[in-house]
Protein backbone atom coordinates (compact mmCIF):
# COMPACT_ATOMS: atom_id res chain seq x y z
CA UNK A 1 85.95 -90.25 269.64
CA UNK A 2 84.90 -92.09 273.30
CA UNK A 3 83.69 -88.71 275.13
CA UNK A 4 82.58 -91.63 278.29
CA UNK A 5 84.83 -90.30 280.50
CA UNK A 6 83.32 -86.83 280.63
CA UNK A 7 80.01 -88.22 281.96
CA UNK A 8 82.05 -89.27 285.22
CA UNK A 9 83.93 -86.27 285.42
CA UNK A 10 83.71 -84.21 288.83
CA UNK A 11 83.07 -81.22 287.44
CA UNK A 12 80.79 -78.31 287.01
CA UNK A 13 80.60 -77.00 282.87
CA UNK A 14 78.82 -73.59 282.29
CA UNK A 15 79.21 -73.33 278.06
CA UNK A 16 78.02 -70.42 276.35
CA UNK A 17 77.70 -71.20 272.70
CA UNK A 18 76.54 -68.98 269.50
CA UNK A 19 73.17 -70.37 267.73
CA UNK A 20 74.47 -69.04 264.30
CA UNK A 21 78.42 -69.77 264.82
CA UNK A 22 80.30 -70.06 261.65
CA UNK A 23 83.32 -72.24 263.44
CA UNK A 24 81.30 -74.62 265.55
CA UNK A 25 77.61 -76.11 265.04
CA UNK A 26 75.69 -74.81 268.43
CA UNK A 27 74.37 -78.45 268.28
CA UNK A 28 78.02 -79.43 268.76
CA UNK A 29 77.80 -77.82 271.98
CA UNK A 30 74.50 -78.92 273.36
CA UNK A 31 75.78 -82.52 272.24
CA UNK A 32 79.29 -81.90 274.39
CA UNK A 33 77.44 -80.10 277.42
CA UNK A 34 75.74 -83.56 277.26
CA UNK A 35 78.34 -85.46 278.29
CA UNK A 36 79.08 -83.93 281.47
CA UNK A 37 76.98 -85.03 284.26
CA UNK A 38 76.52 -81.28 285.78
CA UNK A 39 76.45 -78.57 282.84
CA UNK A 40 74.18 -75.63 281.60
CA UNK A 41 74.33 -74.24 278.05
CA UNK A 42 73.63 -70.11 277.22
CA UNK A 43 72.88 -70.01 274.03
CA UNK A 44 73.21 -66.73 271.66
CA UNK A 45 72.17 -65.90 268.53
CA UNK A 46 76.13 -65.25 267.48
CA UNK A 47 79.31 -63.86 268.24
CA UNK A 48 77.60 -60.20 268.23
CA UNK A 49 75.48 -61.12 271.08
CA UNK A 50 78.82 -62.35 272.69
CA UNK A 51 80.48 -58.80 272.26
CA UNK A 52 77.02 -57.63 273.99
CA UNK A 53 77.52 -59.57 276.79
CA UNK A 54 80.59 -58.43 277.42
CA UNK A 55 79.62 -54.69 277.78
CA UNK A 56 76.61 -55.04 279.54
CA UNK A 57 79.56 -55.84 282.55
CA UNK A 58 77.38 -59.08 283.48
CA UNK A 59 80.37 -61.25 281.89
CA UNK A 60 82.59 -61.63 284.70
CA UNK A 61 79.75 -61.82 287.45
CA UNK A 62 78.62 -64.48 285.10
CA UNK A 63 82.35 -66.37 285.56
CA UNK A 64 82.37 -65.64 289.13
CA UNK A 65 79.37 -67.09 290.03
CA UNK A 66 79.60 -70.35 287.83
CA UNK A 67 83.16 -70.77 289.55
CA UNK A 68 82.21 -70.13 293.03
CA UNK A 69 78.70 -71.66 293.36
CA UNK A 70 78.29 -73.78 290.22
CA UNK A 71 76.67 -73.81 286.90
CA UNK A 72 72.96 -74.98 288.26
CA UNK A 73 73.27 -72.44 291.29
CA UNK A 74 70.71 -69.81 292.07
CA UNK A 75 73.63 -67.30 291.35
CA UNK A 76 74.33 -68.53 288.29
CA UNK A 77 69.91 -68.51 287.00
CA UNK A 78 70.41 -64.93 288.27
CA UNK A 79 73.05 -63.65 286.25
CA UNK A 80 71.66 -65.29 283.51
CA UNK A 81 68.25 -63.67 283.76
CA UNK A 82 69.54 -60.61 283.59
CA UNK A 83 71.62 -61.87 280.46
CA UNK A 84 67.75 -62.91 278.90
CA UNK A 85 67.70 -60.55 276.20
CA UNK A 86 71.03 -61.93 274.99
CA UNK A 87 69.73 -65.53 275.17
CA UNK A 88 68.58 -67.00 271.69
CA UNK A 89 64.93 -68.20 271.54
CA UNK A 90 63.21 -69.39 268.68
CA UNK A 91 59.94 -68.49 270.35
């Protein structure tokens, strides 16, 4: 599979991806975030901390700023900061 079009693609890729997934290998993801030239990954444990996100009502702010001011923006590291606890460490 030639992914060597993605790393010329115009576009901004915010991918949130489950560390213990069942259906796709989180290093899957990091490897496809990879090809795009602008992207950030959020990584969760799994799909629990997925349902978590969505009811801490962060979710859609999340969207909104990834859509509006990008994936790198200052919006976006906001949002996301607030989403910490959520985020999988191994640390």
């Amino acid at each position: 599979m030639d992914l060597s079009a993605l790393n010329k693609a115009n576009a901004s890729v915010h991918m949130l991806a489950g560390f213990y997934d069942h259906t796709a290998d989180y290093r899957s993801q990091i490897a496809l975030a990879s090809h795009f030239p602008i992207h950030r990954l959020f990584l969760v444990a799994d799909d629990h901390d997925f349902l978590a996100l969505g009811k801490t009502g962060l979710y859609p702010q999340l969207i909104q700023a990834a859509l509006l001011y990008g994936c790198r923006s200052e919006e976006v590291g906001r949002v996301e900061a607030q989403l910490a606890s959520l985020g999988y460490s191994e640390f």
